[in-house]
C-alpha atoms as a PDB file:
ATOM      1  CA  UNK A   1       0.000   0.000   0.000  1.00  0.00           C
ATOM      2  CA  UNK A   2       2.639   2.705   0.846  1.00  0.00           C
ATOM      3  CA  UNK A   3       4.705   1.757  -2.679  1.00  0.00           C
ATOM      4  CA  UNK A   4       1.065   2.062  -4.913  1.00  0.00           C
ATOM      5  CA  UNK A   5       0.800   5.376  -2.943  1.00  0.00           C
ATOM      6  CA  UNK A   6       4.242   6.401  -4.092  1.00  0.00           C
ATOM      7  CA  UNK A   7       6.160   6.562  -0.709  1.00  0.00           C
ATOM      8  CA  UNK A   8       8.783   3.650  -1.547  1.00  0.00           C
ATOM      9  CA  UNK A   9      11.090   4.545   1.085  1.00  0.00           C
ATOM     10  CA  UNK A  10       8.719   3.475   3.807  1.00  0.00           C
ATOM     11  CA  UNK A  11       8.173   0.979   1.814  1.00  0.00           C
ATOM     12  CA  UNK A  12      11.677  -0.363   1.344  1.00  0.00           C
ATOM     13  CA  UNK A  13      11.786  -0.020   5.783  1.00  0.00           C
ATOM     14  CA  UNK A  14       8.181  -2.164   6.381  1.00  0.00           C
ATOM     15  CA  UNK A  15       9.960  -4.694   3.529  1.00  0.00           C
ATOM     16  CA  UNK A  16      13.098  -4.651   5.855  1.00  0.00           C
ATOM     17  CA  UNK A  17      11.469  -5.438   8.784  1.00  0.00           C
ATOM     18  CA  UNK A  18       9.210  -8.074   7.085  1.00  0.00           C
ATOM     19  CA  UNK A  19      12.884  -9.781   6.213  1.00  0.00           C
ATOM     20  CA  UNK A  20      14.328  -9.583   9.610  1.00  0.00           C
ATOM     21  CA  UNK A  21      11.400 -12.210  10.568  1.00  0.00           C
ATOM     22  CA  UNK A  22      12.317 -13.856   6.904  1.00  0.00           C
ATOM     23  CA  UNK A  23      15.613 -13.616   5.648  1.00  0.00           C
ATOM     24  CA  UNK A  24      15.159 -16.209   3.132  1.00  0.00           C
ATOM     25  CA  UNK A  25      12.251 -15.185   1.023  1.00  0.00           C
ATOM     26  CA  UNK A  26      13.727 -14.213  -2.185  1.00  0.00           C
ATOM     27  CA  UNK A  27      10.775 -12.531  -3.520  1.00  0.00           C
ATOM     28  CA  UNK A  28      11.041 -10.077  -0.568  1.00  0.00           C
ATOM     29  CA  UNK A  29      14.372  -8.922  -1.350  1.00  0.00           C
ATOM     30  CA  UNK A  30      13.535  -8.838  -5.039  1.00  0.00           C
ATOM     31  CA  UNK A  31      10.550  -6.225  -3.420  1.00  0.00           C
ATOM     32  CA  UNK A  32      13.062  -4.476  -1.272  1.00  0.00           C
ATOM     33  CA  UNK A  33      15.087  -3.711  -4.365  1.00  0.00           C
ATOM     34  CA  UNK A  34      12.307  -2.505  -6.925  1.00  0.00           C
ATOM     35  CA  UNK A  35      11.435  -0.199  -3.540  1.00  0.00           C
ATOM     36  CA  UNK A  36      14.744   1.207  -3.049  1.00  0.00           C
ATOM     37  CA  UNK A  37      15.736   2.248  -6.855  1.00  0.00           C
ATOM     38  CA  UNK A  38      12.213   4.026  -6.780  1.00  0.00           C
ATOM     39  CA  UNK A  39      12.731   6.124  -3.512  1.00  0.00           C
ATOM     40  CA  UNK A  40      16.526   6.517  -5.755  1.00  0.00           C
ATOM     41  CA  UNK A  41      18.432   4.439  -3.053  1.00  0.00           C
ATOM     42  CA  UNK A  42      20.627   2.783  -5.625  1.00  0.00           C
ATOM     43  CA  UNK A  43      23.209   1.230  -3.239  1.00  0.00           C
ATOM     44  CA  UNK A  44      20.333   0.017  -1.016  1.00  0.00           C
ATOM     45  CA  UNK A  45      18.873  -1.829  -4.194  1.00  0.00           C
ATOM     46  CA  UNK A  46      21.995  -3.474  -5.368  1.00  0.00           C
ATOM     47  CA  UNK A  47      22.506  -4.802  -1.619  1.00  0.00           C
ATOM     48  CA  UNK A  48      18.736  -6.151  -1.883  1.00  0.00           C
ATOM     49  CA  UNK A  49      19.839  -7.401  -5.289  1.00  0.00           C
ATOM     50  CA  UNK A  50      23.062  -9.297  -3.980  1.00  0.00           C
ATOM     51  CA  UNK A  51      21.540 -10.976  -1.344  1.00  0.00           C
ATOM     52  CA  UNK A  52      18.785 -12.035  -3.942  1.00  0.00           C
ATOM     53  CA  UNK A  53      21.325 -13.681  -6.154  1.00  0.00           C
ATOM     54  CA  UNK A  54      22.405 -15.643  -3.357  1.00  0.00           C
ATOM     55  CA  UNK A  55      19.228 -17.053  -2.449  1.00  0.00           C
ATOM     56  CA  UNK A  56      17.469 -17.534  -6.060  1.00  0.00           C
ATOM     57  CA  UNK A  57      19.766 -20.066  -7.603  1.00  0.00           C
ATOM     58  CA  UNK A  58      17.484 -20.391 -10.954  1.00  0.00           C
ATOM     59  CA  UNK A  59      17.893 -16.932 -11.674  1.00  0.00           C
ATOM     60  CA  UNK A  60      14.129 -16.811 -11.412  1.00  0.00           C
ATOM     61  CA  UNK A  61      13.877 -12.945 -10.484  1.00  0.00           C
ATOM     62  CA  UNK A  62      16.450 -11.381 -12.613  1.00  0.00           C
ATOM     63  CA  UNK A  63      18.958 -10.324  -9.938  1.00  0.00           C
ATOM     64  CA  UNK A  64      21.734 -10.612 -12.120  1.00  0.00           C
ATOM     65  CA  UNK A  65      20.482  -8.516 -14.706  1.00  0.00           C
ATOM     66  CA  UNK A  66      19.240  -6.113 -12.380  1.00  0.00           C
ATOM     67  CA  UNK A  67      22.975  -5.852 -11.427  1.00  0.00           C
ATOM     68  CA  UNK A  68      24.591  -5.422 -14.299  1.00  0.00           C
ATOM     69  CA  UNK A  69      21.765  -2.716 -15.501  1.00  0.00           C
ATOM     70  CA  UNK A  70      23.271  -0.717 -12.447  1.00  0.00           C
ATOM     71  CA  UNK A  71      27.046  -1.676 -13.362  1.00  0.00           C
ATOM     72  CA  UNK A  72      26.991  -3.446 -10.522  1.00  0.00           C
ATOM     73  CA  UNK A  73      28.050  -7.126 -12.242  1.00  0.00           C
ATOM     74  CA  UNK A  74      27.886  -8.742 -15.587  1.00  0.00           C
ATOM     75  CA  UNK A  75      24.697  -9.543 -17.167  1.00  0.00           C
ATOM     76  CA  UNK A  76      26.287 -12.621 -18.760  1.00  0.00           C
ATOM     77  CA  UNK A  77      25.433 -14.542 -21.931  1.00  0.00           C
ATOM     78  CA  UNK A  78      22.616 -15.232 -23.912  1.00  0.00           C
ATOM     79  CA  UNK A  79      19.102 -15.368 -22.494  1.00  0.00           C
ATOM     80  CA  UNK A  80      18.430 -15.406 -18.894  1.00  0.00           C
ATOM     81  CA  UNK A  81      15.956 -18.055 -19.780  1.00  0.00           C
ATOM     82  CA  UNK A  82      14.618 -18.038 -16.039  1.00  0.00           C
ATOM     83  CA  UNK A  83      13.749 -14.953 -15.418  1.00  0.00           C
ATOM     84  CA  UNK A  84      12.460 -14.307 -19.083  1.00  0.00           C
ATOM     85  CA  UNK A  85      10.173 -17.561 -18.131  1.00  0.00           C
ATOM     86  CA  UNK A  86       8.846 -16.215 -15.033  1.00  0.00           C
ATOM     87  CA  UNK A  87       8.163 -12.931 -16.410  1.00  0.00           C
ATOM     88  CA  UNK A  88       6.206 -13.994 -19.597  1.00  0.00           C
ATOM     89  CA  UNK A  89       4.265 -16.424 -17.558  1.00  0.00           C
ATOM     90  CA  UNK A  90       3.226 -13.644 -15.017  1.00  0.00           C
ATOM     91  CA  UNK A  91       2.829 -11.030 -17.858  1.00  0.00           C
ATOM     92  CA  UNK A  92       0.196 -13.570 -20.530  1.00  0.00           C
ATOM     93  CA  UNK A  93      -3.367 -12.551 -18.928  1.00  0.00           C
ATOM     94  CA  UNK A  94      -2.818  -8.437 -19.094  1.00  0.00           C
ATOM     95  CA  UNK A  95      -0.033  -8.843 -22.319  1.00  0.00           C
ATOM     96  CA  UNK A  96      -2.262  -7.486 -24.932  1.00  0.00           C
ATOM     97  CA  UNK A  97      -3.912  -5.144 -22.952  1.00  0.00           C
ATOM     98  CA  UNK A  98      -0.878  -3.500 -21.479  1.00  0.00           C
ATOM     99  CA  UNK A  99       1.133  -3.687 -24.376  1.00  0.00           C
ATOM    100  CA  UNK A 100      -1.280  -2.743 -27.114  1.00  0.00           C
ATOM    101  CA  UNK A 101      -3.929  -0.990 -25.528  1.00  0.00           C
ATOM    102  CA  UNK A 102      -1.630   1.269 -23.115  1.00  0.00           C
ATOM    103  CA  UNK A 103       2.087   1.396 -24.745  1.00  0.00           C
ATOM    104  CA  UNK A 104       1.027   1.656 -28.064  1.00  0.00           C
ATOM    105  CA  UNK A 105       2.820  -1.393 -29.279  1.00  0.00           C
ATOM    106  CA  UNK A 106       2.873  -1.789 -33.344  1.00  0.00           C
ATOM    107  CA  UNK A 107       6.223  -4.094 -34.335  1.00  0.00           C
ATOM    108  CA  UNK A 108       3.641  -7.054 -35.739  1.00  0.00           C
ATOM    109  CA  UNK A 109       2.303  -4.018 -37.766  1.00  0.00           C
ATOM    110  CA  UNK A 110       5.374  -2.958 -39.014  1.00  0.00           C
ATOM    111  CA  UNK A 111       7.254  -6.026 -39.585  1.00  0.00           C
ATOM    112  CA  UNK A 112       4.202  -7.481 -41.241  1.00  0.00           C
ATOM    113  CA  UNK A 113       4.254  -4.291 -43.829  1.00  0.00           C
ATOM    114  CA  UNK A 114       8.009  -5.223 -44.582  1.00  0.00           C
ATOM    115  CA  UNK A 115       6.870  -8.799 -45.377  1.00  0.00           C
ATOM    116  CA  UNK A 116       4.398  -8.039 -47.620  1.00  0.00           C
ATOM    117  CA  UNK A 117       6.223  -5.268 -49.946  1.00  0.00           C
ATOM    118  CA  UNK A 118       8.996  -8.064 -49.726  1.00  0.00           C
ATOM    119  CA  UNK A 119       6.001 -10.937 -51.260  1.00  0.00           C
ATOM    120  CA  UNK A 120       4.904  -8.423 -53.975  1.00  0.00           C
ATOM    121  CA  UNK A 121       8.626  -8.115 -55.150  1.00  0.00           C
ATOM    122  CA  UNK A 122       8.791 -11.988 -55.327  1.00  0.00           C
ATOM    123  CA  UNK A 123       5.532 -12.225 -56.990  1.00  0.00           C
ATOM    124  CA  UNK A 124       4.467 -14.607 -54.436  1.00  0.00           C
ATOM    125  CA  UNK A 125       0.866 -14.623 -52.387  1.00  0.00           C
ATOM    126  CA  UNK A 126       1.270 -17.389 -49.815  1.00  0.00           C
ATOM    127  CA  UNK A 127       4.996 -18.617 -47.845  1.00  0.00           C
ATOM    128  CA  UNK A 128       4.866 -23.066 -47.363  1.00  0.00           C
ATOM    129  CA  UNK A 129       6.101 -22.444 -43.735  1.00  0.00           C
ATOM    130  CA  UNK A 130       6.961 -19.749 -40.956  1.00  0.00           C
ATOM    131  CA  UNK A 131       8.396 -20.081 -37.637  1.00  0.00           C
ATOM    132  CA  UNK A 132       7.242 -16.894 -35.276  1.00  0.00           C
ATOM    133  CA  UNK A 133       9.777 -16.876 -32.828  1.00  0.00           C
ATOM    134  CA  UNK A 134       8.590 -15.879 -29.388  1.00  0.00           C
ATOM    135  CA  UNK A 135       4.953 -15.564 -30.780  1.00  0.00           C
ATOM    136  CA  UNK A 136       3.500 -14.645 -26.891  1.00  0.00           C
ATOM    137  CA  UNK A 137      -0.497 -14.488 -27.511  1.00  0.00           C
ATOM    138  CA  UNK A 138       0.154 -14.486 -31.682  1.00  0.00           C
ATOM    139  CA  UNK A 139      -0.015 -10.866 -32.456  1.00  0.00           C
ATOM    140  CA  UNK A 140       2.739 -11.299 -34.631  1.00  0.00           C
ATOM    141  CA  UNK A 141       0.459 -14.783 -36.297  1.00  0.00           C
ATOM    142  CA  UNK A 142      -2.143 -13.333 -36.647  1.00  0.00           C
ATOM    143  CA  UNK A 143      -0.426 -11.100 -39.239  1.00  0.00           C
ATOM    144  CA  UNK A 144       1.169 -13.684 -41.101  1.00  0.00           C
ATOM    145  CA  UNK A 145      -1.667 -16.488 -40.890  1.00  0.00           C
ATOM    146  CA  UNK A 146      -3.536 -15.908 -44.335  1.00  0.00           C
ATOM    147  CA  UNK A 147       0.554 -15.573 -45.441  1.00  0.00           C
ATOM    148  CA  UNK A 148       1.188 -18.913 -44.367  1.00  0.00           C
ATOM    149  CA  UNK A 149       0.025 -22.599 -45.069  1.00  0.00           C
ATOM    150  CA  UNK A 150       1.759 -23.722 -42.239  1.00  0.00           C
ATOM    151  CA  UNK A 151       2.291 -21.536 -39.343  1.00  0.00           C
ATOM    152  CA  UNK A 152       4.471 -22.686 -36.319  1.00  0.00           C
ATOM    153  CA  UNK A 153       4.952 -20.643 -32.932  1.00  0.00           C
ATOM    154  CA  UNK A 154       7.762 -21.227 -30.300  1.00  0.00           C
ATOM    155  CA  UNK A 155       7.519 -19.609 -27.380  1.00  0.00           C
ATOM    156  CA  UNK A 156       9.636 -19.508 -23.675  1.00  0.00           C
ATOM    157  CA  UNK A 157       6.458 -19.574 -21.433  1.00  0.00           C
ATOM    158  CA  UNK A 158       3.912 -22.186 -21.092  1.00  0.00           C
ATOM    159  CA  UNK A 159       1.506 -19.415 -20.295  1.00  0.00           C
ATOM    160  CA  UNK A 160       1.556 -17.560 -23.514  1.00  0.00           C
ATOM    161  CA  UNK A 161       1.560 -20.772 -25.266  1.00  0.00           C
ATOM    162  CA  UNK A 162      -1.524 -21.346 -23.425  1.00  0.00           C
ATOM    163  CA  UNK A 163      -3.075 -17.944 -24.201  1.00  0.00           C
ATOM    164  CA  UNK A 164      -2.635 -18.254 -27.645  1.00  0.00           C
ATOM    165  CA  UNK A 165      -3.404 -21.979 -28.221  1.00  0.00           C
ATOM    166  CA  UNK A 166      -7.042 -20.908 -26.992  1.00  0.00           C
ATOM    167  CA  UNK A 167      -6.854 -18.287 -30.775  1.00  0.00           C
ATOM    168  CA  UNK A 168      -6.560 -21.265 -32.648  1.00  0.00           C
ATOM    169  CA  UNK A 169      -3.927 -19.116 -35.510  1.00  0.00           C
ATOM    170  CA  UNK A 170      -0.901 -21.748 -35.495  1.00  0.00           C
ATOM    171  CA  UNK A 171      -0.876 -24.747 -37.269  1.00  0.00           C
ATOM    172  CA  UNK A 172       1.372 -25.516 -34.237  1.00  0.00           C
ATOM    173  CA  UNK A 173       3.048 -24.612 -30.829  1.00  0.00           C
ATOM    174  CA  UNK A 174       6.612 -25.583 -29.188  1.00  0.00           C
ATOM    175  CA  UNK A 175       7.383 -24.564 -25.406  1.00  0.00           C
ATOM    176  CA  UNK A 176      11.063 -24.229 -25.854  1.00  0.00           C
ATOM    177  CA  UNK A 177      14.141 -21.733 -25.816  1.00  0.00           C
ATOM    178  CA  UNK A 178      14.468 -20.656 -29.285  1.00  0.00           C
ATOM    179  CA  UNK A 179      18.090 -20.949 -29.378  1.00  0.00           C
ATOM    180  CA  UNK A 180      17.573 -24.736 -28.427  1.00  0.00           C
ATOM    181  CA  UNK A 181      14.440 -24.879 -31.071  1.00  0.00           C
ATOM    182  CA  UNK A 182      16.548 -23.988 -33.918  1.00  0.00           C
ATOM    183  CA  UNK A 183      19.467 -25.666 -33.339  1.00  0.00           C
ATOM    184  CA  UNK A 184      16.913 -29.159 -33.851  1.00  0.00           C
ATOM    185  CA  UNK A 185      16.539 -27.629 -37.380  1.00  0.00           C
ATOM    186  CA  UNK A 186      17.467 -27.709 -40.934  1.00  0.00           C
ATOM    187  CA  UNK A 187      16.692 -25.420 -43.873  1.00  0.00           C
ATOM    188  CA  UNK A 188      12.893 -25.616 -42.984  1.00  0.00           C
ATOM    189  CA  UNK A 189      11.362 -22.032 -42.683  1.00  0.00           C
ATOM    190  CA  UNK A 190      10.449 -19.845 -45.713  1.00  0.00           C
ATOM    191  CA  UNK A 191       9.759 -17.318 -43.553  1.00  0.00           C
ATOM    192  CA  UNK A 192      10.870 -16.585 -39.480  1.00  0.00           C
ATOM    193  CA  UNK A 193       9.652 -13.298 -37.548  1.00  0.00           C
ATOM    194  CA  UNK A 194      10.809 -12.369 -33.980  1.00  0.00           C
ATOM    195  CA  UNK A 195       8.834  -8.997 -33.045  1.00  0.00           C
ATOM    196  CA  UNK A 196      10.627  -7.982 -30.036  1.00  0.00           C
ATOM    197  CA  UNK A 197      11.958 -11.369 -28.998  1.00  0.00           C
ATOM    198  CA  UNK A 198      16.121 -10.450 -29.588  1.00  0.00           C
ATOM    199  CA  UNK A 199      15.887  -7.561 -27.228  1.00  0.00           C
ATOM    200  CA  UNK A 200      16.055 -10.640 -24.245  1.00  0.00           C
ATOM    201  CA  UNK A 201      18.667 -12.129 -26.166  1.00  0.00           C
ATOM    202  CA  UNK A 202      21.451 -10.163 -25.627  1.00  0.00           C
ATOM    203  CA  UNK A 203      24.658 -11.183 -28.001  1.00  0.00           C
ATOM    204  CA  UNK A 204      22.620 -11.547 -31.369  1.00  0.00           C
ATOM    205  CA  UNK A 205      25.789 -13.764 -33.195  1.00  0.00           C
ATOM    206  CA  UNK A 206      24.500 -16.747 -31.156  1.00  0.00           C
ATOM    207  CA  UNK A 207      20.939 -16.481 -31.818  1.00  0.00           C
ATOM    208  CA  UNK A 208      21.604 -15.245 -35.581  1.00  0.00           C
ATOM    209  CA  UNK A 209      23.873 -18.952 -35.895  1.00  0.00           C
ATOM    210  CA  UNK A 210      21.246 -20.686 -35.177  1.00  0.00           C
ATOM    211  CA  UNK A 211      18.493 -19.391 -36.814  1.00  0.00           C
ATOM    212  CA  UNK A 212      20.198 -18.650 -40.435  1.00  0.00           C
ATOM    213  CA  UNK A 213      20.633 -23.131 -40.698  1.00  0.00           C
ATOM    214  CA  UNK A 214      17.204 -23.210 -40.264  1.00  0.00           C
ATOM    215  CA  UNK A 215      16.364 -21.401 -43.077  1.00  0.00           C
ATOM    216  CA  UNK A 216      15.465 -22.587 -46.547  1.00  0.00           C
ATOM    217  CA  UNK A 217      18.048 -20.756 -49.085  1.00  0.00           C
ATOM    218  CA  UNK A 218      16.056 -17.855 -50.021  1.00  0.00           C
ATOM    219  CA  UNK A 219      14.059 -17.589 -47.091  1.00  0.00           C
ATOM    220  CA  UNK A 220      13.045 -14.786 -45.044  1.00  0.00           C
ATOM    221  CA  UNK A 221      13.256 -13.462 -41.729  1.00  0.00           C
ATOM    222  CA  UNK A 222      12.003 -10.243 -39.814  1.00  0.00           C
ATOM    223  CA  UNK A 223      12.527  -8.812 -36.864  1.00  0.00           C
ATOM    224  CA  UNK A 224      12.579  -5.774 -34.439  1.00  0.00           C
ATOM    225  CA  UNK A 225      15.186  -4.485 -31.782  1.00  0.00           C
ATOM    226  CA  UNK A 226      15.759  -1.685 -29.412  1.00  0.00           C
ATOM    227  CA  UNK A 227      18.084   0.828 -30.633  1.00  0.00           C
ATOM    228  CA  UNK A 228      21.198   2.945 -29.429  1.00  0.00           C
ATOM    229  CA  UNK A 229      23.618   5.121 -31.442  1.00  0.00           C
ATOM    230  CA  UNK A 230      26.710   4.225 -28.868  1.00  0.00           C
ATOM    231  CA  UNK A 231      29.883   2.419 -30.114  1.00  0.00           C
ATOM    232  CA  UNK A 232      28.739  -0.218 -28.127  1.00  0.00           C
ATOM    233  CA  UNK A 233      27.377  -3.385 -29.521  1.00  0.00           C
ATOM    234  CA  UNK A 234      24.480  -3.663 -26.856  1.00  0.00           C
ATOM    235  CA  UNK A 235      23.621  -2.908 -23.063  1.00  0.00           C
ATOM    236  CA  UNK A 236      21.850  -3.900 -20.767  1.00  0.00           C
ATOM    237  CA  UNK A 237      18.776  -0.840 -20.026  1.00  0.00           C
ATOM    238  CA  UNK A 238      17.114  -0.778 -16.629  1.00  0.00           C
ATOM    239  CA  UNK A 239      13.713  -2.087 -18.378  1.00  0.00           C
ATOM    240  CA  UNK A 240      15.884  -5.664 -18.112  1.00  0.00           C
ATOM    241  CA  UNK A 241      15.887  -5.570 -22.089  1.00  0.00           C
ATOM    242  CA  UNK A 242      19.004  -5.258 -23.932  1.00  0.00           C
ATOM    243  CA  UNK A 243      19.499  -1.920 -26.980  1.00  0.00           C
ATOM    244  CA  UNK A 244      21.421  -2.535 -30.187  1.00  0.00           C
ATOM    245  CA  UNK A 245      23.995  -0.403 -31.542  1.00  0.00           C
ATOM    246  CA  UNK A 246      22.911   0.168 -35.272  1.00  0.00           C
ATOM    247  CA  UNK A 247      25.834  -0.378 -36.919  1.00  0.00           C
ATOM    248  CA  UNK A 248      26.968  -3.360 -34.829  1.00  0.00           C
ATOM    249  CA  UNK A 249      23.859  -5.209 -35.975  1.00  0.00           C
ATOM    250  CA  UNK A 250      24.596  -4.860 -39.474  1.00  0.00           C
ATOM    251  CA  UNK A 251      27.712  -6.125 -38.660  1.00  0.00           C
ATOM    252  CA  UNK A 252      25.899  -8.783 -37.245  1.00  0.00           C
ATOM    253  CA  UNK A 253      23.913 -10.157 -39.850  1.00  0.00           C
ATOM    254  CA  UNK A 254      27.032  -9.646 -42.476  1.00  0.00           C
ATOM    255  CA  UNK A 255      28.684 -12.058 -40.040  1.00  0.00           C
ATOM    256  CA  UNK A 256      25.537 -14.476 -40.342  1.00  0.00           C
ATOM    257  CA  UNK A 257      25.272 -14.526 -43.861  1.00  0.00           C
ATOM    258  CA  UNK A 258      22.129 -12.766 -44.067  1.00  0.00           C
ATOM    259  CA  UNK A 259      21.417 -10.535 -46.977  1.00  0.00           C
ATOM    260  CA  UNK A 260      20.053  -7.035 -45.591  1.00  0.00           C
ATOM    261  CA  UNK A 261      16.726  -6.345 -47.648  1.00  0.00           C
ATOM    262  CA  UNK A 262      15.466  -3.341 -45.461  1.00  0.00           C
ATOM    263  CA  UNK A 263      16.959  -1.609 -41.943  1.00  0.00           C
ATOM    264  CA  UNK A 264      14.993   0.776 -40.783  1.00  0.00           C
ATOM    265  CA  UNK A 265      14.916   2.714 -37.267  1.00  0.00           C
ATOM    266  CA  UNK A 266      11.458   3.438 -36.405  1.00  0.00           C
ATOM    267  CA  UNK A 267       9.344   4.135 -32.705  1.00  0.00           C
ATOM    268  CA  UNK A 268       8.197   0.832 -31.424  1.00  0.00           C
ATOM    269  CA  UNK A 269       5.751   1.660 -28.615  1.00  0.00           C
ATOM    270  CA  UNK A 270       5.840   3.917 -25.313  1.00  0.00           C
ATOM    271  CA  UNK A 271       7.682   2.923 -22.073  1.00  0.00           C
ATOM    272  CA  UNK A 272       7.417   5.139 -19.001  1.00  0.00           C
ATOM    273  CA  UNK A 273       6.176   7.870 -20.930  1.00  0.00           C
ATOM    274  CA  UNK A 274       8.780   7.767 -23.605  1.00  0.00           C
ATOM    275  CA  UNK A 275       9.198   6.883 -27.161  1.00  0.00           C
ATOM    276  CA  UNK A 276      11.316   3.613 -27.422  1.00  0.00           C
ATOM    277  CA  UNK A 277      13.308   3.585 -30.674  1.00  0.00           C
ATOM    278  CA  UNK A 278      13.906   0.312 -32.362  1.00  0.00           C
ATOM    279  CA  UNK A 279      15.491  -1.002 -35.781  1.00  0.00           C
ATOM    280  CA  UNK A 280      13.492  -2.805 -37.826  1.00  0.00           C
ATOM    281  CA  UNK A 281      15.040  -5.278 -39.896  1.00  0.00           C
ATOM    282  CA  UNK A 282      14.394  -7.559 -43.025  1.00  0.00           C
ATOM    283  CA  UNK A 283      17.051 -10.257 -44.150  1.00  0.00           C
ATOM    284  CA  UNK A 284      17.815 -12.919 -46.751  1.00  0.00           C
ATOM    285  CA  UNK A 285      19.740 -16.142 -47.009  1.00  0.00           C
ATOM    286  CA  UNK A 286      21.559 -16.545 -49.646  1.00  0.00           C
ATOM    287  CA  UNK A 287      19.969 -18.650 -52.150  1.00  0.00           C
ATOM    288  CA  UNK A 288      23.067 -20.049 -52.983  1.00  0.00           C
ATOM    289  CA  UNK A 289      26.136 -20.567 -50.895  1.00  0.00           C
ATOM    290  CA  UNK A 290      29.541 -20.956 -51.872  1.00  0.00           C
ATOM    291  CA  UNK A 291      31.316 -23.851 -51.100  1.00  0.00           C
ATOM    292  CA  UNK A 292      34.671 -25.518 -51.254  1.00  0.00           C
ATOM    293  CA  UNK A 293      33.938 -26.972 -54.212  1.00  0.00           C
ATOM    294  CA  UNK A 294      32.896 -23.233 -56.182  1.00  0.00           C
ATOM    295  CA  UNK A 295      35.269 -20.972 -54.404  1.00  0.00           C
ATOM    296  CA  UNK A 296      37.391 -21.350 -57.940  1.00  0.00           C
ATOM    297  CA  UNK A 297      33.864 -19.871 -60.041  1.00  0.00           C
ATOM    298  CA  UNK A 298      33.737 -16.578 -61.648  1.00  0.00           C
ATOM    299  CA  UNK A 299      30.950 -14.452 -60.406  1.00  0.00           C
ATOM    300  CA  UNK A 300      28.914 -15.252 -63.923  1.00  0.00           C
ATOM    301  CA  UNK A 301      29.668 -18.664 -62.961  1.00  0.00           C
ATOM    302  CA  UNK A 302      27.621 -18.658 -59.283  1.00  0.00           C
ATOM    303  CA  UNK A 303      25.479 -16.356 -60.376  1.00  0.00           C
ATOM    304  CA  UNK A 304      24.081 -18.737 -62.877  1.00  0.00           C
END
């Protein structure tokens, strides 16, 4: 009650009183530190945070992001697929209505816009198969359905799956990490979107690895990311969700292999009152890849 009335110090001393009586419940210390960086206690919240760490050994409640968002430790590699899990399972009954309704959230919008200039180039009206990466409650399927003649949605939590199972839009659904769900594939996918599903990710060489084999030569794939205009290649925000340099993530996807078709920065939705900028991005692979065995060709030669 005092935190929703906006006095989080007194907040952050009832929580550390509550924690003198139980000094093991990790969800009180991951309280105490949400109340402490609101009242601006930074060095309380990072204590809270520590002592969290030590007692959530899953990584369940994000303690060692919440670290390194306050340079306070390293935020690691790849996915904190615990807390990521836990939050999306929390989040699936209010997701659309807090994301759409209130933030103004339009990535399916926009990445589904790319995809169809990207058809009418090809001259083509329907893809064989798509893999929607992350696909939450399928706002991002529901674009691409009448796209698709198989549709296929892999998603961290087993409460979005279960949310959009009930919408009946993909052909079919996979609880899984999606690093792990594309690594068990080969050349399948005409088409793979990811509307902000990479800004959890972190590093986006891993992820990129792993997807790009599961691709069909020629195929497609979309996807969205938070933006920064630092040297850096990423970091860590204190929203928990990791911003990509721009020119780091073309670098990124020249590494992979990918073909850049459009790269675009546009305003993804609102967050705390703010415009969040994001990169929107459209790739190809190759449809054909050189090899040992045609490194010797002349251009006319692989081109043909």
């Amino acid at each position: 009650m005092l935190a929703e009335g906006g006095d989080h110090a007194a907040a952050a001393e009832l929580m550390d009183q509550a924690l003198e009586i139980a000094p093991e419940w990790a969800a009180g210390w991951d309280l105490l530190g949400s109340f402490h960086e609101k009242a601006d206690n930074v060095a309380g919240a990072i204590s809270a945070w520590r002592r969290l760490e030590a007692l959530d050994d899953d990584g369940v409640f994000g303690a060692r992001l919440k670290l390194a968002a306050h340079n306070a430790g390293a935020a690691g590699e790849g996915t904190a697929v615990s807390y990521v899990e836990a939050l999306f399972d929390q989040y699936a009954p209010q997701f659309e209505d807090a994301l759409v309704g209130k933030l103004g959230y339009r990535v399916p919008e926009m990445l589904d816009a790319l995809v169809v200039e990207e058809m009418a180039a090809l001259g083509i009206e329907r893809f064989s198969k798509a893999i929607d990466l992350g696909c939450g409650t399928g706002l991002m399927g529901e674009k691409l359905r009448e796209k698709v003649v198989f549709l296929e949605g892999v998603d961290i939590s087993a409460a979005m799956i279960a949310e959009t199972a009930r919408k009946g839009i993909y052909d079919n659904l996979q609880k899984a990490e999606l690093v792990a769900a594309l690594n068990a594939r080969r050349a399948e996918a005409d088409l793979m979107t990811a509307a902000d599903v990479f800004i959890y990710c972190g590093d986006l060489q891993p992820v990129l690895a792993a997807l790009v084999p599961a691709l069909k030569p020629g195929g497609l794939v979309a996807f969205s990311l938070e933006a920064h205009d630092g040297e850096e290649a990423l970091f860590l925000r204190p929203s928990l969700r990791y911003a990509h340099g721009v020119a780091a993530t073309r670098d990124a996807l020249v590494v992979a292999g990918l073909e850049v078709l459009r790269f675009e920065t546009a305003t993804l939705r609102q967050d705390r009152g703010a415009p969040i900028t994001g990169i929107l991005v459209l790739a190809r692979k190759p449809a054909v890849e050189l090899t040992a065995a045609n490194d010797g060709a002349s251009d006319g030669d692989v081109a043909a």
